[in-house]
Protein backbone atom coordinates (compact mmCIF):
# COMPACT_ATOMS: atom_id res chain seq x y z
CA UNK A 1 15.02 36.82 18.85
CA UNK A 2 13.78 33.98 16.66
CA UNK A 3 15.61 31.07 15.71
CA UNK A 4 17.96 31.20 12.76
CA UNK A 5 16.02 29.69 9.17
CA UNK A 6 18.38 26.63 8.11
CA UNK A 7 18.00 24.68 4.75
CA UNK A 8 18.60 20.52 4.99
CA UNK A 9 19.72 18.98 1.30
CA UNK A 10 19.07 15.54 1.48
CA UNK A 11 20.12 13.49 -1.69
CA UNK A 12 17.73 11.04 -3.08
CA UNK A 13 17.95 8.42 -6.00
CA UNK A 14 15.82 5.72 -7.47
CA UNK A 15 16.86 1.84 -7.02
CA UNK A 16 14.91 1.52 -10.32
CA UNK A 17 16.03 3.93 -12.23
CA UNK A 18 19.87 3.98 -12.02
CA UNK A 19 21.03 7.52 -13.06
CA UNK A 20 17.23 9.72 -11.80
CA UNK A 21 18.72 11.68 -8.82
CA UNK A 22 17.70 14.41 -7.27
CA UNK A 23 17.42 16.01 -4.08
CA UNK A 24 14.72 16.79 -1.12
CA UNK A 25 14.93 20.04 0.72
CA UNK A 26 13.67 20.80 3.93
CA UNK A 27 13.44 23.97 5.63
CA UNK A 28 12.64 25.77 8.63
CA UNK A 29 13.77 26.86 12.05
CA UNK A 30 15.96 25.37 14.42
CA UNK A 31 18.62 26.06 17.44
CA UNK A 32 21.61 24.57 15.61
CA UNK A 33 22.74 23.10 12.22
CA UNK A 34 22.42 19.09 14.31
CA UNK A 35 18.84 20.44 15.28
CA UNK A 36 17.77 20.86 12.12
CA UNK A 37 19.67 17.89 10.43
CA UNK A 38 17.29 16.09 13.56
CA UNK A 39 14.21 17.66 12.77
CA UNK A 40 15.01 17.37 8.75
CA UNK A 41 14.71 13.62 9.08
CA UNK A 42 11.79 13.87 12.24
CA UNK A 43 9.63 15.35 8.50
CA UNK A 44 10.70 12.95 6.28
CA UNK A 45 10.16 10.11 8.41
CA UNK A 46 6.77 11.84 9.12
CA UNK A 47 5.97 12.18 5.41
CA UNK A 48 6.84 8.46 4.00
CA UNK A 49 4.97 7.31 6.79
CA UNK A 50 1.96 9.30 5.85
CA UNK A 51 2.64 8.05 2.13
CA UNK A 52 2.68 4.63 3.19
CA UNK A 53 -0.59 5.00 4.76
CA UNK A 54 -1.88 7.02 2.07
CA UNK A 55 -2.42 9.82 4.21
CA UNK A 56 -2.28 13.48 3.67
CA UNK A 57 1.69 14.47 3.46
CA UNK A 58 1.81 17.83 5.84
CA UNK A 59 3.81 20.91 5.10
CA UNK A 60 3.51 24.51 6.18
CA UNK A 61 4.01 23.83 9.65
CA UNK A 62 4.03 27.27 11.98
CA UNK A 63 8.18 26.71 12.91
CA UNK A 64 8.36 26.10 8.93
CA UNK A 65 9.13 22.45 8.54
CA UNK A 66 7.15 20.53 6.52
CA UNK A 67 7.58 18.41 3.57
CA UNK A 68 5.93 18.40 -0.31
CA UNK A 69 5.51 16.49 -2.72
């Protein structure tokens, strides 16, 4: 049986723009709702690193998480 699909809202803002909000969204499979909270933040961490280093940011990953953008 595969795992159940969860969807992590994180809220964002700007520190220079007071007011522009928004929100990221991560999806995918995990065990639990604390699972994919875990893994939600494993992808962003993995994607503002890969900013910072002006890599390529992944996404489409075969359990679903991934981050765009």
């Amino acid at each position: 049986m595969p795992l159940p699909y969860f969807e992590v809202d994180v809220p964002i803002h700007r520190t220079g723009q007071p007011g522009l909000s928004g929100a990221h969204i991560f999806t995918g499979r995990a065990g639990s709702r604390s699972a994919a909270v875990r893994i939600a933040h494993e992808v962003y961490d993995a994607a503002r690193a890969a900013a910072a280093a002006g890599l390529e940011i992944r996404h489409g990953q075969p359990d679903g998480w991934g981050a765009c953008g």
